[in-house]
PDBML (XML) file of the C-alpha atoms, coordinates in Angstrom:
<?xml version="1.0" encoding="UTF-8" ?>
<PDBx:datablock datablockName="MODEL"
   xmlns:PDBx="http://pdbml.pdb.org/schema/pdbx-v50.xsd"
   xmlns:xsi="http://www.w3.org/2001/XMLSchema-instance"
   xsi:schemaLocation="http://pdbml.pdb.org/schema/pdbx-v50.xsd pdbx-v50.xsd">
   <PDBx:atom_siteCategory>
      <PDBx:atom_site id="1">
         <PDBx:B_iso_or_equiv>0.00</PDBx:B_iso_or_equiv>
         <PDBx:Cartn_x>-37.643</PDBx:Cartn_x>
         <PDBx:Cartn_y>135.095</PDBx:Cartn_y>
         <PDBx:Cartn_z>120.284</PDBx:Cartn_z>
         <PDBx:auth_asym_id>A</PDBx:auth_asym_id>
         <PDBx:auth_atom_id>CA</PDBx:auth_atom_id>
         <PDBx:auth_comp_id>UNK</PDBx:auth_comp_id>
         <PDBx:auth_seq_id>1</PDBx:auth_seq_id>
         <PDBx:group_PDB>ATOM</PDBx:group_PDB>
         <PDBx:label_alt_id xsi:nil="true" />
         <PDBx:label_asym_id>A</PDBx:label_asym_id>
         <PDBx:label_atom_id>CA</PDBx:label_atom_id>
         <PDBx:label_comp_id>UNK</PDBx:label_comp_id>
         <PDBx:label_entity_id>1</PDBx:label_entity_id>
         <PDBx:label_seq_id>1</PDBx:label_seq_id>
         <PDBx:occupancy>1.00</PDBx:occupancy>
         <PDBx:pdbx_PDB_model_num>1</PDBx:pdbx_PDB_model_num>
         <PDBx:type_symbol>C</PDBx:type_symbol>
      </PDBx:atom_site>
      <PDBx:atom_site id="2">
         <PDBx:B_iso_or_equiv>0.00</PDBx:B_iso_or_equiv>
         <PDBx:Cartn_x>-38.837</PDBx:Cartn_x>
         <PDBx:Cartn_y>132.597</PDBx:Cartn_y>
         <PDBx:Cartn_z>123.007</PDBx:Cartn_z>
         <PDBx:auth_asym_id>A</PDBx:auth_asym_id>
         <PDBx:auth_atom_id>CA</PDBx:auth_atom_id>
         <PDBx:auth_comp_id>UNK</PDBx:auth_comp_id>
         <PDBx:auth_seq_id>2</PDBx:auth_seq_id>
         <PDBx:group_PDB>ATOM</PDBx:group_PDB>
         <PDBx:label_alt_id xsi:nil="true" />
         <PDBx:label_asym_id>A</PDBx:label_asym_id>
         <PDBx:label_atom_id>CA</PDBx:label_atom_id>
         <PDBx:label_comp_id>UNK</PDBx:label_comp_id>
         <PDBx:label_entity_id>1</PDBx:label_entity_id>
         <PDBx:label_seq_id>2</PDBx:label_seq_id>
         <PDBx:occupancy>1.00</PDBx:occupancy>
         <PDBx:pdbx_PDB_model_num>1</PDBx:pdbx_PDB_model_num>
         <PDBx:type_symbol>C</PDBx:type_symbol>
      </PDBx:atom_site>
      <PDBx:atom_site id="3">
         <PDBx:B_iso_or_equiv>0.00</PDBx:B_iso_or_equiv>
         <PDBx:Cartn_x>-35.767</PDBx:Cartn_x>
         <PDBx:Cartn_y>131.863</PDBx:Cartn_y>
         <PDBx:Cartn_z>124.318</PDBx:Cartn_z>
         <PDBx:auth_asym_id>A</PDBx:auth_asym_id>
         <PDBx:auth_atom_id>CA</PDBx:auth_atom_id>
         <PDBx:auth_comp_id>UNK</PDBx:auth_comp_id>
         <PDBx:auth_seq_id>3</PDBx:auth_seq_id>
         <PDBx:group_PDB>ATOM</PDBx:group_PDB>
         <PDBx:label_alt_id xsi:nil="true" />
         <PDBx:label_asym_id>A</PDBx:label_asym_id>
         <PDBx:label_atom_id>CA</PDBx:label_atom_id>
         <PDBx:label_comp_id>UNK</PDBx:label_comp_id>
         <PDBx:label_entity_id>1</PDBx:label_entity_id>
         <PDBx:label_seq_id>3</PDBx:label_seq_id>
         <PDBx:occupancy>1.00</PDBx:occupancy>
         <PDBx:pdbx_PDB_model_num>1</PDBx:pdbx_PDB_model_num>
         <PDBx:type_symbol>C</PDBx:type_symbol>
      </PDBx:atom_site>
      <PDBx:atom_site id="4">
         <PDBx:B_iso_or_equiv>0.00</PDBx:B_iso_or_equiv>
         <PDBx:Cartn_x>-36.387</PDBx:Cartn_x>
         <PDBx:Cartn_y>128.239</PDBx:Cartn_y>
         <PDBx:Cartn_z>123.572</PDBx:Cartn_z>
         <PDBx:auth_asym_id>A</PDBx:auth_asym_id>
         <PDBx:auth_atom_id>CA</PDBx:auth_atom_id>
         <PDBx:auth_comp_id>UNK</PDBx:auth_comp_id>
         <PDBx:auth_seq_id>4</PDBx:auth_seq_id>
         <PDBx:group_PDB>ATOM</PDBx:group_PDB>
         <PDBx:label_alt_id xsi:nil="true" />
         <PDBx:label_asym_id>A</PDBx:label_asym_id>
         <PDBx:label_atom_id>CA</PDBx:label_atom_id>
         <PDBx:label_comp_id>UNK</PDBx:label_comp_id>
         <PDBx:label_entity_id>1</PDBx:label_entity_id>
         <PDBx:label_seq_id>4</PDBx:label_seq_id>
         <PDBx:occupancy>1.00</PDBx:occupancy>
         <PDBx:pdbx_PDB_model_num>1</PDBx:pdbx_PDB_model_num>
         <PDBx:type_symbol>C</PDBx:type_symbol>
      </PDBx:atom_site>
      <PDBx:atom_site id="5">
         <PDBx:B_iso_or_equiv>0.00</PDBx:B_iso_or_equiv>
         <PDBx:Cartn_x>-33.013</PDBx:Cartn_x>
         <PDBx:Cartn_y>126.921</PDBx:Cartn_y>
         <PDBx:Cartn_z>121.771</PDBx:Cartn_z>
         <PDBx:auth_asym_id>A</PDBx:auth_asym_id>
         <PDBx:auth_atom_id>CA</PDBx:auth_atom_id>
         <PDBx:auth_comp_id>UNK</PDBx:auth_comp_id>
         <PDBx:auth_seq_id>5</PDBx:auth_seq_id>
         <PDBx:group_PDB>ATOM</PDBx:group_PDB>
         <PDBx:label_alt_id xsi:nil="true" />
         <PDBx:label_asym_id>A</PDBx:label_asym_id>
         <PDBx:label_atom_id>CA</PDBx:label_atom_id>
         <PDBx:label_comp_id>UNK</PDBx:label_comp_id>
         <PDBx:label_entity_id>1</PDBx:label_entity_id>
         <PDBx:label_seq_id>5</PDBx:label_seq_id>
         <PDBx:occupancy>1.00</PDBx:occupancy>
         <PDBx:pdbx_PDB_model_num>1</PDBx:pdbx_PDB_model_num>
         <PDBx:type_symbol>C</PDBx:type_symbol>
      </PDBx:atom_site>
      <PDBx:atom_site id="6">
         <PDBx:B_iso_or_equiv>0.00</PDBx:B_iso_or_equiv>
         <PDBx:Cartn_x>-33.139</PDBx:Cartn_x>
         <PDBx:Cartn_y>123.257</PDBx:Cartn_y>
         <PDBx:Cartn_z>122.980</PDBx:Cartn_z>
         <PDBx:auth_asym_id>A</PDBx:auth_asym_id>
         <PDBx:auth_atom_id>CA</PDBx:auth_atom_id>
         <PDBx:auth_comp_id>UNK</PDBx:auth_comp_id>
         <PDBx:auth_seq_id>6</PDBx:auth_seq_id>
         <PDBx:group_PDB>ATOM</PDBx:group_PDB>
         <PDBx:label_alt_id xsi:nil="true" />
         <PDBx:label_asym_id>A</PDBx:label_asym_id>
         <PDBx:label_atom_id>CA</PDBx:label_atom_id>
         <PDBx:label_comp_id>UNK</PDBx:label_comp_id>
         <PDBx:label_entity_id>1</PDBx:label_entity_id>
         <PDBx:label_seq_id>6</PDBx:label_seq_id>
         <PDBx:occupancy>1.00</PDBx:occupancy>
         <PDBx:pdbx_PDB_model_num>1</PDBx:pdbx_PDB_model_num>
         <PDBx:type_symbol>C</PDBx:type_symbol>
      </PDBx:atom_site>
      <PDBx:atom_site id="7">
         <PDBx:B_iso_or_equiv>0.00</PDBx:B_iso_or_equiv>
         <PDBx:Cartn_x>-36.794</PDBx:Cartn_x>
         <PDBx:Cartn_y>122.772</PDBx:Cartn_y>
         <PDBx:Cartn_z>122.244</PDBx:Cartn_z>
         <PDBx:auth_asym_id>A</PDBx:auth_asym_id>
         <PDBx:auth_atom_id>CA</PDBx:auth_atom_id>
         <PDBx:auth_comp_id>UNK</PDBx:auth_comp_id>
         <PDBx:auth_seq_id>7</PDBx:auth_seq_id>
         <PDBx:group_PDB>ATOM</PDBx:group_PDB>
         <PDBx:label_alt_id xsi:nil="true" />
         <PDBx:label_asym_id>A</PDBx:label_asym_id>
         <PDBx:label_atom_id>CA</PDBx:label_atom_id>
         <PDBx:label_comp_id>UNK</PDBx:label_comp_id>
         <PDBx:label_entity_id>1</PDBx:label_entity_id>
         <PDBx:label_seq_id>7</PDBx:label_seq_id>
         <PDBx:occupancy>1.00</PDBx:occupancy>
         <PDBx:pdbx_PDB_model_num>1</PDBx:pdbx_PDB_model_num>
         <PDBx:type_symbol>C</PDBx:type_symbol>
      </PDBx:atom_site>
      <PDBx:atom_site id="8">
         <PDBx:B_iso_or_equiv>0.00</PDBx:B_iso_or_equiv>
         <PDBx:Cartn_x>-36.048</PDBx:Cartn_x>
         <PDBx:Cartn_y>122.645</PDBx:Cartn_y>
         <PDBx:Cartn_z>118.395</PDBx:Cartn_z>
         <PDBx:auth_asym_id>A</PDBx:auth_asym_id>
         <PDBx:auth_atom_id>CA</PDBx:auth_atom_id>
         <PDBx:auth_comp_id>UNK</PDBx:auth_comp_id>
         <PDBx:auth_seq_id>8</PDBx:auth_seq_id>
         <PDBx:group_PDB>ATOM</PDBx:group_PDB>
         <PDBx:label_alt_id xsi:nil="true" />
         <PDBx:label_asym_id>A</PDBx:label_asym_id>
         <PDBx:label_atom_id>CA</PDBx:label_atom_id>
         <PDBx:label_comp_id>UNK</PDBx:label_comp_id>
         <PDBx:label_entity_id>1</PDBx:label_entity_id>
         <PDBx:label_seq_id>8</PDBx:label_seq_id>
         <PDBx:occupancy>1.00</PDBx:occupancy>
         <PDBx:pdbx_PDB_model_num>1</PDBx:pdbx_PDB_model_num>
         <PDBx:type_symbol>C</PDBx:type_symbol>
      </PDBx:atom_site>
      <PDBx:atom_site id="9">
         <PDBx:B_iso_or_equiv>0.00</PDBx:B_iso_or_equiv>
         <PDBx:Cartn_x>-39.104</PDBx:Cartn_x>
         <PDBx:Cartn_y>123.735</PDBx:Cartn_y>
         <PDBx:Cartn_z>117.264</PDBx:Cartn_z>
         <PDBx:auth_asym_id>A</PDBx:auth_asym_id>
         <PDBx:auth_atom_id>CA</PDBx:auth_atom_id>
         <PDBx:auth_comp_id>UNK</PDBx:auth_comp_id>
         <PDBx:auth_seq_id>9</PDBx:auth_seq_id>
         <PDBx:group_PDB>ATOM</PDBx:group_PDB>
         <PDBx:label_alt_id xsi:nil="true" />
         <PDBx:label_asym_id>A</PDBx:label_asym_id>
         <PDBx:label_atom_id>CA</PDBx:label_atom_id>
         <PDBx:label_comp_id>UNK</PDBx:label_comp_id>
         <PDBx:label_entity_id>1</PDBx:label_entity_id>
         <PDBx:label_seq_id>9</PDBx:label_seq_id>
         <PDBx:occupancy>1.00</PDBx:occupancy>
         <PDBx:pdbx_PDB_model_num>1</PDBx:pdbx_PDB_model_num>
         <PDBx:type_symbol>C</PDBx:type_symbol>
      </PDBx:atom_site>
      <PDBx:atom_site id="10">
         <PDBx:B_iso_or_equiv>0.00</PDBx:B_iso_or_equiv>
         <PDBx:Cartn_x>-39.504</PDBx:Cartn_x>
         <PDBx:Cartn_y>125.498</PDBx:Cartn_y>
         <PDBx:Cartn_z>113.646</PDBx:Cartn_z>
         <PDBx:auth_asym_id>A</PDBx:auth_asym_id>
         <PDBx:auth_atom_id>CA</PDBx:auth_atom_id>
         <PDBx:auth_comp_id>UNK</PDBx:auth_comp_id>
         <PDBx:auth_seq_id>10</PDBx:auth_seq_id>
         <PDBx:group_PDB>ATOM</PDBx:group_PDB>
         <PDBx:label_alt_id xsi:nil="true" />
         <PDBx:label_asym_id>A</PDBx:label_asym_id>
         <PDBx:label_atom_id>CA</PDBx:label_atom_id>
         <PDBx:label_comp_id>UNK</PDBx:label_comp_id>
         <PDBx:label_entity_id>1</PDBx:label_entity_id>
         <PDBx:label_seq_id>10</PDBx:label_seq_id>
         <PDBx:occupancy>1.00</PDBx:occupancy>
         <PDBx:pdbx_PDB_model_num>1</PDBx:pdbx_PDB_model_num>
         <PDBx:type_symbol>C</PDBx:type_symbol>
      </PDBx:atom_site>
      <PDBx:atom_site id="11">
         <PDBx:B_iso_or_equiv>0.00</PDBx:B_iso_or_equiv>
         <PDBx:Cartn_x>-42.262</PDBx:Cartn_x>
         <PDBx:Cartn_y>126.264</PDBx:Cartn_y>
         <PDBx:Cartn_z>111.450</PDBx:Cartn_z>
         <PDBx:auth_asym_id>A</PDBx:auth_asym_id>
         <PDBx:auth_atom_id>CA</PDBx:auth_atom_id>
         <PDBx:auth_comp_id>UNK</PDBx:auth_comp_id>
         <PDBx:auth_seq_id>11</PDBx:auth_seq_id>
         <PDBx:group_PDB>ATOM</PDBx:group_PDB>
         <PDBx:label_alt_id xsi:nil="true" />
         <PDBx:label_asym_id>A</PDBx:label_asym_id>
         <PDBx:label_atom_id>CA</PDBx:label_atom_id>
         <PDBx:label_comp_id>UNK</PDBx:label_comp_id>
         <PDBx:label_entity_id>1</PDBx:label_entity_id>
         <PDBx:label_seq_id>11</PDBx:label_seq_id>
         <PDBx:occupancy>1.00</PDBx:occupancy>
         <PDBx:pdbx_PDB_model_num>1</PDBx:pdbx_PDB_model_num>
         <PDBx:type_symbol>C</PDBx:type_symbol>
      </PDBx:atom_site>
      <PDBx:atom_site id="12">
         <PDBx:B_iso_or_equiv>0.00</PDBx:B_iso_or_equiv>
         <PDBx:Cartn_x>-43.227</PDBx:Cartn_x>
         <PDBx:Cartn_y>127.387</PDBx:Cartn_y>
         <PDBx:Cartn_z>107.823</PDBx:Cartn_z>
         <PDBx:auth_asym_id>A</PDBx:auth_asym_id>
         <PDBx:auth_atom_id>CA</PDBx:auth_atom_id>
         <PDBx:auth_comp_id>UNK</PDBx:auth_comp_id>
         <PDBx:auth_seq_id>12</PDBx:auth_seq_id>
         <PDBx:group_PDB>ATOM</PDBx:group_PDB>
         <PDBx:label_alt_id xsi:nil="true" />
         <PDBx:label_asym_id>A</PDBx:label_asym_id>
         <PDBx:label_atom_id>CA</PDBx:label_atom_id>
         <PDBx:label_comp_id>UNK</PDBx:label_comp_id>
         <PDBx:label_entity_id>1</PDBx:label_entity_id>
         <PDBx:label_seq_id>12</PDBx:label_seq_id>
         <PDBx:occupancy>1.00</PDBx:occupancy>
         <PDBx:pdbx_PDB_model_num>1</PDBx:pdbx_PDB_model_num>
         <PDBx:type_symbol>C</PDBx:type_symbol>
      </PDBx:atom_site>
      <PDBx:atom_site id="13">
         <PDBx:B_iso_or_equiv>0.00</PDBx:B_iso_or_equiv>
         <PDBx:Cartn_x>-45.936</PDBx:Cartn_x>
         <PDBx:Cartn_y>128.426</PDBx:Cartn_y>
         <PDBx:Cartn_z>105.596</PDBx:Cartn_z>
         <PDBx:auth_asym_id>A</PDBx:auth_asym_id>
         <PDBx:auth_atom_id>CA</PDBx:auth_atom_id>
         <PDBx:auth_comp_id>UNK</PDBx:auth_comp_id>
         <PDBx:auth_seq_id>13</PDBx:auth_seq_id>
         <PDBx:group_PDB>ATOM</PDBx:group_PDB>
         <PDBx:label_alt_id xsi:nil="true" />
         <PDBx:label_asym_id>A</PDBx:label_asym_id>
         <PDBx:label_atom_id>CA</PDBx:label_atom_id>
         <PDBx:label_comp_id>UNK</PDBx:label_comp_id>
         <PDBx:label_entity_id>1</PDBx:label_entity_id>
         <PDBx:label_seq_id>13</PDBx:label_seq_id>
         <PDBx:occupancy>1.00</PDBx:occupancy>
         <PDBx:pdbx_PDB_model_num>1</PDBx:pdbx_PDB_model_num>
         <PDBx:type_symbol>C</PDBx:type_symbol>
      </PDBx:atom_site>
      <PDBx:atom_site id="14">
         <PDBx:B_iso_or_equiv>0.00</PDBx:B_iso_or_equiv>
         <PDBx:Cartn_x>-46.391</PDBx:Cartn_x>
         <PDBx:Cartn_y>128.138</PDBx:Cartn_y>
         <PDBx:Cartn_z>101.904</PDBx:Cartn_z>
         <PDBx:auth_asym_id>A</PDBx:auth_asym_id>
         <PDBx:auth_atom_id>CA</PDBx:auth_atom_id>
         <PDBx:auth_comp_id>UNK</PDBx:auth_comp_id>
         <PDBx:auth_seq_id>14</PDBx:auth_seq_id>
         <PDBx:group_PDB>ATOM</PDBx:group_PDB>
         <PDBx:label_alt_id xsi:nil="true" />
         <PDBx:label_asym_id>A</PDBx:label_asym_id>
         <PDBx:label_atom_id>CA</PDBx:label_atom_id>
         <PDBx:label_comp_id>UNK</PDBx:label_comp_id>
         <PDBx:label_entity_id>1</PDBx:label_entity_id>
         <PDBx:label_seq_id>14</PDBx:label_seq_id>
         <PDBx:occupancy>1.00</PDBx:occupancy>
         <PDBx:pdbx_PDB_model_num>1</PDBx:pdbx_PDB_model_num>
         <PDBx:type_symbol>C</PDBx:type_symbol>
      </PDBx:atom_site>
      <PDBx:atom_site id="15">
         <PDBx:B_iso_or_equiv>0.00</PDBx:B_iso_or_equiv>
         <PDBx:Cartn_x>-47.286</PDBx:Cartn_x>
         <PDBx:Cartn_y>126.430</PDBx:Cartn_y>
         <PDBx:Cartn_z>98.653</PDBx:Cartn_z>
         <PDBx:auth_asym_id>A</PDBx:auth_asym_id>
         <PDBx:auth_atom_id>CA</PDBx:auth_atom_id>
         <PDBx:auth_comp_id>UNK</PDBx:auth_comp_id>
         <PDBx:auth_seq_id>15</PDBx:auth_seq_id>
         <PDBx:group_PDB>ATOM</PDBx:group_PDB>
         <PDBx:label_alt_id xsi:nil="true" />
         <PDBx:label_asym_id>A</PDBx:label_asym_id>
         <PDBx:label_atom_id>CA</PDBx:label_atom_id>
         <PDBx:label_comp_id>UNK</PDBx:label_comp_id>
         <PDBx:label_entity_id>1</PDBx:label_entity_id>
         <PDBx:label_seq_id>15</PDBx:label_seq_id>
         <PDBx:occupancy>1.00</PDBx:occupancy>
         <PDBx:pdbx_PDB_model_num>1</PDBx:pdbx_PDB_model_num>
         <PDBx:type_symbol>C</PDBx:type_symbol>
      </PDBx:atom_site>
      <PDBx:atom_site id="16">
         <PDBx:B_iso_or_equiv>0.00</PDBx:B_iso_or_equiv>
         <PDBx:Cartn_x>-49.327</PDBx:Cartn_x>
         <PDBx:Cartn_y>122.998</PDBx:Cartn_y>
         <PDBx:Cartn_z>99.746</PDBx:Cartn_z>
         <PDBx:auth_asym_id>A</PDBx:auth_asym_id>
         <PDBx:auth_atom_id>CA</PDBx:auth_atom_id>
         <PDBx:auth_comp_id>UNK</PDBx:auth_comp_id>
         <PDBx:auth_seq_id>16</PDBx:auth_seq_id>
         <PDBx:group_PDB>ATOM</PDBx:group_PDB>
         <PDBx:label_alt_id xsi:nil="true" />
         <PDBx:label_asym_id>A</PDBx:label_asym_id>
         <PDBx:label_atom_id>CA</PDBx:label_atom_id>
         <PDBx:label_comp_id>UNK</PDBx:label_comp_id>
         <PDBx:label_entity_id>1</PDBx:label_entity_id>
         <PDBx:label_seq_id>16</PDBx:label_seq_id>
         <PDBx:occupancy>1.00</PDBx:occupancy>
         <PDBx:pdbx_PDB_model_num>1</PDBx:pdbx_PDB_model_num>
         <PDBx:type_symbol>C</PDBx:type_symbol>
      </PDBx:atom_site>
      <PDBx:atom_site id="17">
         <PDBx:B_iso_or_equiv>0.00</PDBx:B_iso_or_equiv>
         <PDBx:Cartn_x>-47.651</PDBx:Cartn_x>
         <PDBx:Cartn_y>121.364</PDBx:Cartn_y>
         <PDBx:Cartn_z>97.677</PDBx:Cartn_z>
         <PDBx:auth_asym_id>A</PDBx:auth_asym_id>
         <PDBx:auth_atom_id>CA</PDBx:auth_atom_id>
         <PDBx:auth_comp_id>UNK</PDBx:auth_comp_id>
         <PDBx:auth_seq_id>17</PDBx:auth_seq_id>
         <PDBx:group_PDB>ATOM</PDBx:group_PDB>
         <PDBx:label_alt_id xsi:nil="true" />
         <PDBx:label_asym_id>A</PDBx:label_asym_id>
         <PDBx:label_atom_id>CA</PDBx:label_atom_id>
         <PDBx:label_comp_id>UNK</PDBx:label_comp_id>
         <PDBx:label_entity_id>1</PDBx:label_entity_id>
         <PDBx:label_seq_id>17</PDBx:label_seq_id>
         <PDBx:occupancy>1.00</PDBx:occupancy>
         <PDBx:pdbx_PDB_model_num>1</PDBx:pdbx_PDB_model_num>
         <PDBx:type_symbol>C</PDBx:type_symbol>
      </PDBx:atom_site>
      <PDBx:atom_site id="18">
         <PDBx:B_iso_or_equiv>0.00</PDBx:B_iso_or_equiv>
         <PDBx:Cartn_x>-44.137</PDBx:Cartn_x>
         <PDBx:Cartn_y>121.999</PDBx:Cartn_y>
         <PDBx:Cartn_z>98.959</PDBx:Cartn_z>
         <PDBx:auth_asym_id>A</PDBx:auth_asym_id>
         <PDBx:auth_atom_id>CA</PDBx:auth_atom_id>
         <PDBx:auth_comp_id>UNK</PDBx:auth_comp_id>
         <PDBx:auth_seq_id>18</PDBx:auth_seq_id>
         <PDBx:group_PDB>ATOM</PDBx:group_PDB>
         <PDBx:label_alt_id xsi:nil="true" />
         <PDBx:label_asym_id>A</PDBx:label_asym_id>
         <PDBx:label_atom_id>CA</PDBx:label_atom_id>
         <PDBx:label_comp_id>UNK</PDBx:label_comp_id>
         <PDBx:label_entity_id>1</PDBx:label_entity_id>
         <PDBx:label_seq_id>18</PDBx:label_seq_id>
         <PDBx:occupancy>1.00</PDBx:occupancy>
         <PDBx:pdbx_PDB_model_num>1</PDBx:pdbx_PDB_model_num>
         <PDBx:type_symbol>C</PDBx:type_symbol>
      </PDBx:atom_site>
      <PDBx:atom_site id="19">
         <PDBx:B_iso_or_equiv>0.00</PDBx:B_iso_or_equiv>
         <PDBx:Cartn_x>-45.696</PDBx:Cartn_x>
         <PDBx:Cartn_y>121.448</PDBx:Cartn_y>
         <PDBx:Cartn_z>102.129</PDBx:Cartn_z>
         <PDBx:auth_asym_id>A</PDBx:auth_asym_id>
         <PDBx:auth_atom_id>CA</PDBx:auth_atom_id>
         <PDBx:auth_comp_id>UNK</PDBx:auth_comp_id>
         <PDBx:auth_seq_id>19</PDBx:auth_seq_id>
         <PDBx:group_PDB>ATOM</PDBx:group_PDB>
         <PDBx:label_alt_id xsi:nil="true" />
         <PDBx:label_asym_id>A</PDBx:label_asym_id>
         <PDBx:label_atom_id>CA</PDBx:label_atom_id>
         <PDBx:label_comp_id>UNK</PDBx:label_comp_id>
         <PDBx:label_entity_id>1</PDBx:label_entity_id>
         <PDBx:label_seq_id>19</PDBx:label_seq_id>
         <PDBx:occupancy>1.00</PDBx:occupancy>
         <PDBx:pdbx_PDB_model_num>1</PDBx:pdbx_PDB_model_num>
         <PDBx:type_symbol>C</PDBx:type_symbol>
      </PDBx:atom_site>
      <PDBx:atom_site id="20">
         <PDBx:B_iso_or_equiv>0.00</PDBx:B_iso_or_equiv>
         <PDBx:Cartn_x>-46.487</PDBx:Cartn_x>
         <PDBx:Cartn_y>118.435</PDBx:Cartn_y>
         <PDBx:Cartn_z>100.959</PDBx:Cartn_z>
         <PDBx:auth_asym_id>A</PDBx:auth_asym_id>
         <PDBx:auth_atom_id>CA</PDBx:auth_atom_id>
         <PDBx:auth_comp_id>UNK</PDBx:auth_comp_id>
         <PDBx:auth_seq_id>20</PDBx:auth_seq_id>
         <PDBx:group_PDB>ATOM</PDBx:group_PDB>
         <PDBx:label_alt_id xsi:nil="true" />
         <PDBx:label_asym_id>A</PDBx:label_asym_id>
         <PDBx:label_atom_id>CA</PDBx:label_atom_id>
         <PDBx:label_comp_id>UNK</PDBx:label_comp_id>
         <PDBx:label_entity_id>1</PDBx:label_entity_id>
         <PDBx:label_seq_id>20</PDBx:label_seq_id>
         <PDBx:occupancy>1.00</PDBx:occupancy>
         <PDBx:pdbx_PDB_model_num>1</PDBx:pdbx_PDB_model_num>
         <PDBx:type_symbol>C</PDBx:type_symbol>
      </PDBx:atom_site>
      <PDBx:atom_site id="21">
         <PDBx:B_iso_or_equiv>0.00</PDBx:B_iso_or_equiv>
         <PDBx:Cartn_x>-43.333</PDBx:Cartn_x>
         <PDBx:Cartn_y>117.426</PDBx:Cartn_y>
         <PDBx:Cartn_z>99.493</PDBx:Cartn_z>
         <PDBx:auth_asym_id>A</PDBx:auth_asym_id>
         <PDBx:auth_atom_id>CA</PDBx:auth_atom_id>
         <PDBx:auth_comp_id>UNK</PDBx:auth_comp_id>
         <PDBx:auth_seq_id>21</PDBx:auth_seq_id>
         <PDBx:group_PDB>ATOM</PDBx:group_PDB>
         <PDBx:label_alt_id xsi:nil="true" />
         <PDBx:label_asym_id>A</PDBx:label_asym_id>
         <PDBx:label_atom_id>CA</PDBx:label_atom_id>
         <PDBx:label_comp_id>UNK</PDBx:label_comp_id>
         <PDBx:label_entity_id>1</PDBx:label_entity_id>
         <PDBx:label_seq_id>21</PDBx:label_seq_id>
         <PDBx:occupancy>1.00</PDBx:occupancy>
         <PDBx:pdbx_PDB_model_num>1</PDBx:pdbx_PDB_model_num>
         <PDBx:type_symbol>C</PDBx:type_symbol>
      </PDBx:atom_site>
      <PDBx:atom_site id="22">
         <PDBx:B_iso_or_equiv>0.00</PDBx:B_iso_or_equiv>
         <PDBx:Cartn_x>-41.733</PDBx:Cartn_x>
         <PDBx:Cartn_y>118.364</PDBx:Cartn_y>
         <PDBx:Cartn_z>102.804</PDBx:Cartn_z>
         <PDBx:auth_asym_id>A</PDBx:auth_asym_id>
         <PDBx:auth_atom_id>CA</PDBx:auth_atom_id>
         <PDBx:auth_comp_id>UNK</PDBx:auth_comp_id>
         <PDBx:auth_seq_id>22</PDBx:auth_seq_id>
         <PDBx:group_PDB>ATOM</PDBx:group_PDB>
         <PDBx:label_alt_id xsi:nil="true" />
         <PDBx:label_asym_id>A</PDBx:label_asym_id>
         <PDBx:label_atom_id>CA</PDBx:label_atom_id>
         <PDBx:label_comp_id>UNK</PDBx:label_comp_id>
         <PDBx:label_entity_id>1</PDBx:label_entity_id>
         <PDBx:label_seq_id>22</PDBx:label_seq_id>
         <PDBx:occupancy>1.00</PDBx:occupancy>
         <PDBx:pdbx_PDB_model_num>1</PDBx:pdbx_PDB_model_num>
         <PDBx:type_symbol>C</PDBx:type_symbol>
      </PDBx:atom_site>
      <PDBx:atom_site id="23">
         <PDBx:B_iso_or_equiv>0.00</PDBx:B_iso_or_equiv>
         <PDBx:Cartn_x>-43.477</PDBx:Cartn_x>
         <PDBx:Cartn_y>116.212</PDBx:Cartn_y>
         <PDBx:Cartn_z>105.223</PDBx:Cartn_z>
         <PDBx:auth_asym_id>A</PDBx:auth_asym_id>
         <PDBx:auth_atom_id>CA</PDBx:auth_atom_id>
         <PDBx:auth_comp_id>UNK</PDBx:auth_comp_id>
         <PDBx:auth_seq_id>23</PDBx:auth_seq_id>
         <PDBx:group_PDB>ATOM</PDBx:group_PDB>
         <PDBx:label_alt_id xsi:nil="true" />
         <PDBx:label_asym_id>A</PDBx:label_asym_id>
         <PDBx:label_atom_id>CA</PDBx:label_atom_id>
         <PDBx:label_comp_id>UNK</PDBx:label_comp_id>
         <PDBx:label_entity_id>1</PDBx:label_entity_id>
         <PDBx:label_seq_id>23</PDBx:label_seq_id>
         <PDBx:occupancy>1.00</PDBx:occupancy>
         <PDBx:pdbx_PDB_model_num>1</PDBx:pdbx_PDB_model_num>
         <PDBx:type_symbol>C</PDBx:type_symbol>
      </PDBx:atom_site>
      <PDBx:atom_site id="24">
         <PDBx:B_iso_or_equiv>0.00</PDBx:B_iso_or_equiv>
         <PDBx:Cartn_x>-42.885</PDBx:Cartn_x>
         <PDBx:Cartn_y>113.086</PDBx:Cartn_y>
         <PDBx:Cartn_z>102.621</PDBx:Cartn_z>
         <PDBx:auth_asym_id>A</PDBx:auth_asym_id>
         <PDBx:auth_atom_id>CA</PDBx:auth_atom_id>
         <PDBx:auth_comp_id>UNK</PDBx:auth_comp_id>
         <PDBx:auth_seq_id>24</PDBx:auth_seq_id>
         <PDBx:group_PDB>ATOM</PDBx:group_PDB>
         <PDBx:label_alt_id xsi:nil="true" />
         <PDBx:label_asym_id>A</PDBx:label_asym_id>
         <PDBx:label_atom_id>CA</PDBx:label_atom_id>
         <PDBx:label_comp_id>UNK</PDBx:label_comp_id>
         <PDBx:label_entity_id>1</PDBx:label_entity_id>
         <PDBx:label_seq_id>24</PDBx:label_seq_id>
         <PDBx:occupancy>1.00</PDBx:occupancy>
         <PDBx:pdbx_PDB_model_num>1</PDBx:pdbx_PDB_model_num>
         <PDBx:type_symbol>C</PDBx:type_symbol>
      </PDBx:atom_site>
      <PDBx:atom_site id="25">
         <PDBx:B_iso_or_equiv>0.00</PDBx:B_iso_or_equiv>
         <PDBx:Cartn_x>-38.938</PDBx:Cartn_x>
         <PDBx:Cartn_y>114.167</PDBx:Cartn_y>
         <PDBx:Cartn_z>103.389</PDBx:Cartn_z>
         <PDBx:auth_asym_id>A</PDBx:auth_asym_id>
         <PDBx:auth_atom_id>CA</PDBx:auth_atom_id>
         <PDBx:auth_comp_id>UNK</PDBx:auth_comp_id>
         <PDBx:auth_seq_id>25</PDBx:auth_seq_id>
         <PDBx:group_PDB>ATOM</PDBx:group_PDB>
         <PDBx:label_alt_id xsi:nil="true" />
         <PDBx:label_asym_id>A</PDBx:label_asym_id>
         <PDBx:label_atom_id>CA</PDBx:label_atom_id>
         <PDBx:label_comp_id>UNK</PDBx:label_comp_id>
         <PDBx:label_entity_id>1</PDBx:label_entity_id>
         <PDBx:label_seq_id>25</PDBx:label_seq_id>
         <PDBx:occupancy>1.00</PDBx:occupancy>
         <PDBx:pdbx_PDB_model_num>1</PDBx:pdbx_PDB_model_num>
         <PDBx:type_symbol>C</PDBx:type_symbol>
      </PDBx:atom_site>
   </PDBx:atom_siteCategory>
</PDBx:datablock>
């Protein structure tokens, strides 16, 4: 949408605990 490719940004929402789990990985 931003045109912003090369900046390698991404983003979710959802359970904390996923969350969680995710940011250990």
């Amino acid at each position: 949408a931003y045109a912003m490719t090369g900046w390698r940004i991404g983003y979710a929402g959802g359970d904390a605990a996923l969350i969680k789990a995710m940011a250990k990985v």
